[in-house]
C-alpha atoms as a PDB file:
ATOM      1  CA  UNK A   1      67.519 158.942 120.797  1.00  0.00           C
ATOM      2  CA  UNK A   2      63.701 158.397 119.570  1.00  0.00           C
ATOM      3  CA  UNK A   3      61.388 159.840 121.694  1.00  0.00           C
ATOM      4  CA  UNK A   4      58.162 158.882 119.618  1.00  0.00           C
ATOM      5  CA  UNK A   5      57.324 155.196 119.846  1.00  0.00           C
ATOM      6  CA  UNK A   6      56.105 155.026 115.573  1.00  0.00           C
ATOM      7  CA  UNK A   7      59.691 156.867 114.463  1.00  0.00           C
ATOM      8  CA  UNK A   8      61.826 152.962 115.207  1.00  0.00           C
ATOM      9  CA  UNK A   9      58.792 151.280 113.205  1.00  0.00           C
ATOM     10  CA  UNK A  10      58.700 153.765 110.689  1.00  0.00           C
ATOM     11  CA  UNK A  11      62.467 153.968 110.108  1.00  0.00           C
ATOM     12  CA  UNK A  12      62.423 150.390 109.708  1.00  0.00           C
ATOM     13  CA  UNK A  13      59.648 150.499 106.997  1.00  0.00           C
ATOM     14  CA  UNK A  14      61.551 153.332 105.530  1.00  0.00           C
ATOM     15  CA  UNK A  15      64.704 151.060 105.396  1.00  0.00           C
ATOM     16  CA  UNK A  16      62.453 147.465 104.491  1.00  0.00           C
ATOM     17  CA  UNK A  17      61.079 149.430 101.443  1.00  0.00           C
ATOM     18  CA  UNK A  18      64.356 151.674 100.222  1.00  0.00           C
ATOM     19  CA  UNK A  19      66.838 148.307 100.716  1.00  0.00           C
ATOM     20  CA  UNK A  20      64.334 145.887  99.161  1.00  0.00           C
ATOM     21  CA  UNK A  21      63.203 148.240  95.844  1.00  0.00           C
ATOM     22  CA  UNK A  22      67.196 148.569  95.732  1.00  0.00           C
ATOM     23  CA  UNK A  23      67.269 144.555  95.381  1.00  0.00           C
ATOM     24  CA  UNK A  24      64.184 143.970  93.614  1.00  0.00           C
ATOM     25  CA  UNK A  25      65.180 146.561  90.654  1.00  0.00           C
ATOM     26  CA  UNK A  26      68.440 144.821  90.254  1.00  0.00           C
ATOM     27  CA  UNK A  27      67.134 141.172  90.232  1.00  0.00           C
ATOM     28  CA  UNK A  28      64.477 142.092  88.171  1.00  0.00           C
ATOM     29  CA  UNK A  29      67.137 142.852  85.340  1.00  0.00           C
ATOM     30  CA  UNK A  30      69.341 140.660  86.311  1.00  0.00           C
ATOM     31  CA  UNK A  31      68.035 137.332  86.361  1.00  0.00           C
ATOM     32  CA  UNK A  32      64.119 137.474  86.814  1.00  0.00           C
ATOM     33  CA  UNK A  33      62.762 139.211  83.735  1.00  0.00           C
ATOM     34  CA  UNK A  34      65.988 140.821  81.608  1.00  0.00           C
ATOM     35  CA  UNK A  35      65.075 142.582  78.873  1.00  0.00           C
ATOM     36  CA  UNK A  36      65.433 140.749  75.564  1.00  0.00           C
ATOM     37  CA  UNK A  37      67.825 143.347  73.664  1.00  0.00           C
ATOM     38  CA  UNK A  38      69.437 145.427  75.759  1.00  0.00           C
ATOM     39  CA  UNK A  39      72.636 144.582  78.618  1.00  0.00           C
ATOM     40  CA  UNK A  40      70.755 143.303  81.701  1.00  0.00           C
ATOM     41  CA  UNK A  41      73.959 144.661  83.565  1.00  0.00           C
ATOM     42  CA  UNK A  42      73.893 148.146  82.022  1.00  0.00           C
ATOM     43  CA  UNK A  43      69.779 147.612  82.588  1.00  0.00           C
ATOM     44  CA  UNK A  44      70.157 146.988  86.356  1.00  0.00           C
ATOM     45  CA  UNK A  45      72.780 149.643  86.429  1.00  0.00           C
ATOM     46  CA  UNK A  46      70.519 152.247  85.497  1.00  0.00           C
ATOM     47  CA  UNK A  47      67.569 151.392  87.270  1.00  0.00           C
ATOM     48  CA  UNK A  48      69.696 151.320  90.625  1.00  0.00           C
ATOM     49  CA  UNK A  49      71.936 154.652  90.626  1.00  0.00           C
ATOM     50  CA  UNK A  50      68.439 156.785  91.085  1.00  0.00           C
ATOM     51  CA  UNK A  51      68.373 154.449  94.491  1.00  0.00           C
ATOM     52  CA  UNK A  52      71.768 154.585  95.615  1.00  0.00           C
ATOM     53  CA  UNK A  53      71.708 158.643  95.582  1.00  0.00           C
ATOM     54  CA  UNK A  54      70.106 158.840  98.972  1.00  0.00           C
ATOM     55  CA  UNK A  55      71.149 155.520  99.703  1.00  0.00           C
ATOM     56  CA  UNK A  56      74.072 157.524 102.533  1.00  0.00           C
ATOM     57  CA  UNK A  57      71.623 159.236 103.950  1.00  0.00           C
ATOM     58  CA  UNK A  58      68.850 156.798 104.540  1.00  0.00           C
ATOM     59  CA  UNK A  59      71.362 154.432 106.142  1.00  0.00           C
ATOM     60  CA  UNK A  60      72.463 157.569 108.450  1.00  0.00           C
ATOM     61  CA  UNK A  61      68.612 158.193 109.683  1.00  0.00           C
ATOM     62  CA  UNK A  62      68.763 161.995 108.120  1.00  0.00           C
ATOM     63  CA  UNK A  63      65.444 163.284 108.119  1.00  0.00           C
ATOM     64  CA  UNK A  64      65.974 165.481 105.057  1.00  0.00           C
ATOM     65  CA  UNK A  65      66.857 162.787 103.306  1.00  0.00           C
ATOM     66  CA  UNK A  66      64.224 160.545 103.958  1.00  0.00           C
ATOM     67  CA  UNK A  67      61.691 163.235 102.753  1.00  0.00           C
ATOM     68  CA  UNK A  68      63.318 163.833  99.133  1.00  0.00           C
ATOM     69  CA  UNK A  69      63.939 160.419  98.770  1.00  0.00           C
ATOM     70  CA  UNK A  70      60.677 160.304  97.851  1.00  0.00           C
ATOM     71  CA  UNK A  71      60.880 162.414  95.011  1.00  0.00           C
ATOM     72  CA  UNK A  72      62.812 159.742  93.188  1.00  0.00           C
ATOM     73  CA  UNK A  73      60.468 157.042  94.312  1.00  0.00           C
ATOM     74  CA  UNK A  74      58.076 158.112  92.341  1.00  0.00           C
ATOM     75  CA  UNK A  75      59.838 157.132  88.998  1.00  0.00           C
ATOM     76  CA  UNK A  76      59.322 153.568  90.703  1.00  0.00           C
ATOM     77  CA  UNK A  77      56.084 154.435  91.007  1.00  0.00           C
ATOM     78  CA  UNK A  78      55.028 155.760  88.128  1.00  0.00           C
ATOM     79  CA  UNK A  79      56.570 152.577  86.361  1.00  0.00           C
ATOM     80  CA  UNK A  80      55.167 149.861  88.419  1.00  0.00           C
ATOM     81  CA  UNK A  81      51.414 152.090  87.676  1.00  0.00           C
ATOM     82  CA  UNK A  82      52.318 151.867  83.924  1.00  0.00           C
ATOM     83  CA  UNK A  83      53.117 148.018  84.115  1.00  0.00           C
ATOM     84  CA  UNK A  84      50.353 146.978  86.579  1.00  0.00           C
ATOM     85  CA  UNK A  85      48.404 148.924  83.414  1.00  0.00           C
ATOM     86  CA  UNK A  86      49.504 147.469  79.926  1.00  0.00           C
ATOM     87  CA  UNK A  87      51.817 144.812  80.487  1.00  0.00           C
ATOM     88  CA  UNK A  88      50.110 141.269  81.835  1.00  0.00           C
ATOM     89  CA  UNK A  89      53.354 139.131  81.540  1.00  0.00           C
ATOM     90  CA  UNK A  90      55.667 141.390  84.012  1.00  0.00           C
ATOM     91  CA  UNK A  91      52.593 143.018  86.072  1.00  0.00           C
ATOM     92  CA  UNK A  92      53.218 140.592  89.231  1.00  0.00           C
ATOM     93  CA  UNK A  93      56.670 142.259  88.816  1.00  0.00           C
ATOM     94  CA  UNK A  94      55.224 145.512  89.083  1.00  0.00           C
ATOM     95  CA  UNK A  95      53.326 144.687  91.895  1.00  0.00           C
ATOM     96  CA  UNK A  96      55.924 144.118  93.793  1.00  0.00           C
ATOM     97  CA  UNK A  97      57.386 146.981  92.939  1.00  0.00           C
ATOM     98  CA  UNK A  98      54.790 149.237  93.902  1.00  0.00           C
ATOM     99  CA  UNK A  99      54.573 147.555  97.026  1.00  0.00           C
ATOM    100  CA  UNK A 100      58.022 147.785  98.296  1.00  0.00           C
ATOM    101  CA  UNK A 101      58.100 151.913  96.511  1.00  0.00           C
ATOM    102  CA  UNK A 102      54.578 152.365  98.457  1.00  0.00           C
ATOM    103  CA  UNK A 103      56.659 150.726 101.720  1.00  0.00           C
ATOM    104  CA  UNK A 104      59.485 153.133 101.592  1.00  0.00           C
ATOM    105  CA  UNK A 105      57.212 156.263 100.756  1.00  0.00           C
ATOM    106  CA  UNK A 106      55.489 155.577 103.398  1.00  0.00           C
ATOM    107  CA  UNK A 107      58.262 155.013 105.874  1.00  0.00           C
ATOM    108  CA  UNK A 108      60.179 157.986 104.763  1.00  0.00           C
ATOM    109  CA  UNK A 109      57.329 160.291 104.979  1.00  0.00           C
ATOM    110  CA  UNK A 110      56.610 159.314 109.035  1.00  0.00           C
ATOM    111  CA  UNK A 111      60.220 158.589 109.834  1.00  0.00           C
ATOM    112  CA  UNK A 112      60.651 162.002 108.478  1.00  0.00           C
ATOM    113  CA  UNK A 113      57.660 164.031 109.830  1.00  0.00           C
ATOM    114  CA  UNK A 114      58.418 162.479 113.077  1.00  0.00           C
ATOM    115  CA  UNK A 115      62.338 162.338 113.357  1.00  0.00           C
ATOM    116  CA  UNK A 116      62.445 165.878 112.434  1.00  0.00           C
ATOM    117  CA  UNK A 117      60.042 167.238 115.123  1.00  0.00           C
ATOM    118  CA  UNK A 118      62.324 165.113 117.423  1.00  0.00           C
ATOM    119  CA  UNK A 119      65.403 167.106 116.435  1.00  0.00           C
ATOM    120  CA  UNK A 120      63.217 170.473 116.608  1.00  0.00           C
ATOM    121  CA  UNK A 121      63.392 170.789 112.741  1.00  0.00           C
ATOM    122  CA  UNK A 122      60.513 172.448 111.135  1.00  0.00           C
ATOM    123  CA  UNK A 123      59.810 174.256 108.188  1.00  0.00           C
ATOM    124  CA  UNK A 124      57.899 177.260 108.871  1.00  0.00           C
ATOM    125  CA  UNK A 125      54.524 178.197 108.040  1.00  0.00           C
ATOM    126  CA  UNK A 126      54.273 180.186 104.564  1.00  0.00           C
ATOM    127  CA  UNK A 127      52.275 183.284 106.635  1.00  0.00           C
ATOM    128  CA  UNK A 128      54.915 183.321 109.008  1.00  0.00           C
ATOM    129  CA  UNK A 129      57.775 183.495 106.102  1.00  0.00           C
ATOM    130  CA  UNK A 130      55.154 186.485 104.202  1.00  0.00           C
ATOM    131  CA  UNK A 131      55.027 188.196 107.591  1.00  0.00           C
ATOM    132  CA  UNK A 132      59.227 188.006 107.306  1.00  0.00           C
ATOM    133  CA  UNK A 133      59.716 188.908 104.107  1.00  0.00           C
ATOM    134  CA  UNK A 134      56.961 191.294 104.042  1.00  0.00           C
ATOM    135  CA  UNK A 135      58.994 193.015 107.083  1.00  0.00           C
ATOM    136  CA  UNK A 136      62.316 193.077 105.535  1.00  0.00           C
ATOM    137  CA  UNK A 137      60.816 194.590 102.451  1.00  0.00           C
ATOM    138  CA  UNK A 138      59.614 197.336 104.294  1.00  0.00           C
ATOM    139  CA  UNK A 139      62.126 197.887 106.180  1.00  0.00           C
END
């Protein structure tokens, strides 16, 4: 059960941004903009496996998940950056983009942060890990 009353909102961000980037990518390739000389199929394809990875996970509500997730968001991002940059004809394309890959980082990040303290996961602190370590080594 969610005990903290932003974990529903953000899980629902998390799962707004992750499900529409998943949809956007593929119409993008698919019928919107396809690229001129390469298979919009095989285009879409590849632009939407990096997605479905955590896909599982996200749809589960893991925490972990949600948090590295974000790692491969920021492909999206980096790409919607680079369009939004140098290309004027697709760069309301990348707009979107970046807002539905700024969406899900978002929602990940507090749906993850906050889920996680609910279930009493935590990483701990690096001093107390040295202190650990340090201790075993001696020992």
């Amino acid at each position: 059960m969610m005990t903290n009353s932003l974990t529903r909102p953000s899980r629902w961000l998390a799962l707004i941004g992750n499900l529409g980037l998943l949809l956007w990518v593929v119409a993008w390739q698919l019928m919107i903009s396809p690229h001129p000389h390469l298979n919009s199929a095989a285009m879409a394809l590849a632009w939407s496996i990096p997605l479905l990875l955590p896909l599982p996970g996200i749809l589960a509500g893991k925490p972990y998940t949600h948090a590295w997730a974000n790692f491969v968001l920021m492909v999206y991002f980096l790409h919607a950056l680079t369009l939004i940059y140098v290309d004027n004809g697709e760069r309301w394309l990348a707009l979107i983009e970046l807002l539905l890959t700024s969406c899900a980082f978002v929602g990940n990040t507090l749906f993850a942060r906050l889920r996680g303290k609910e279930l009493g996961l935590k990483l701990s602190k690096l001093s107390e890990v040295e202190k650990r370590e340090k201790q075993d080594f001696e020992s």
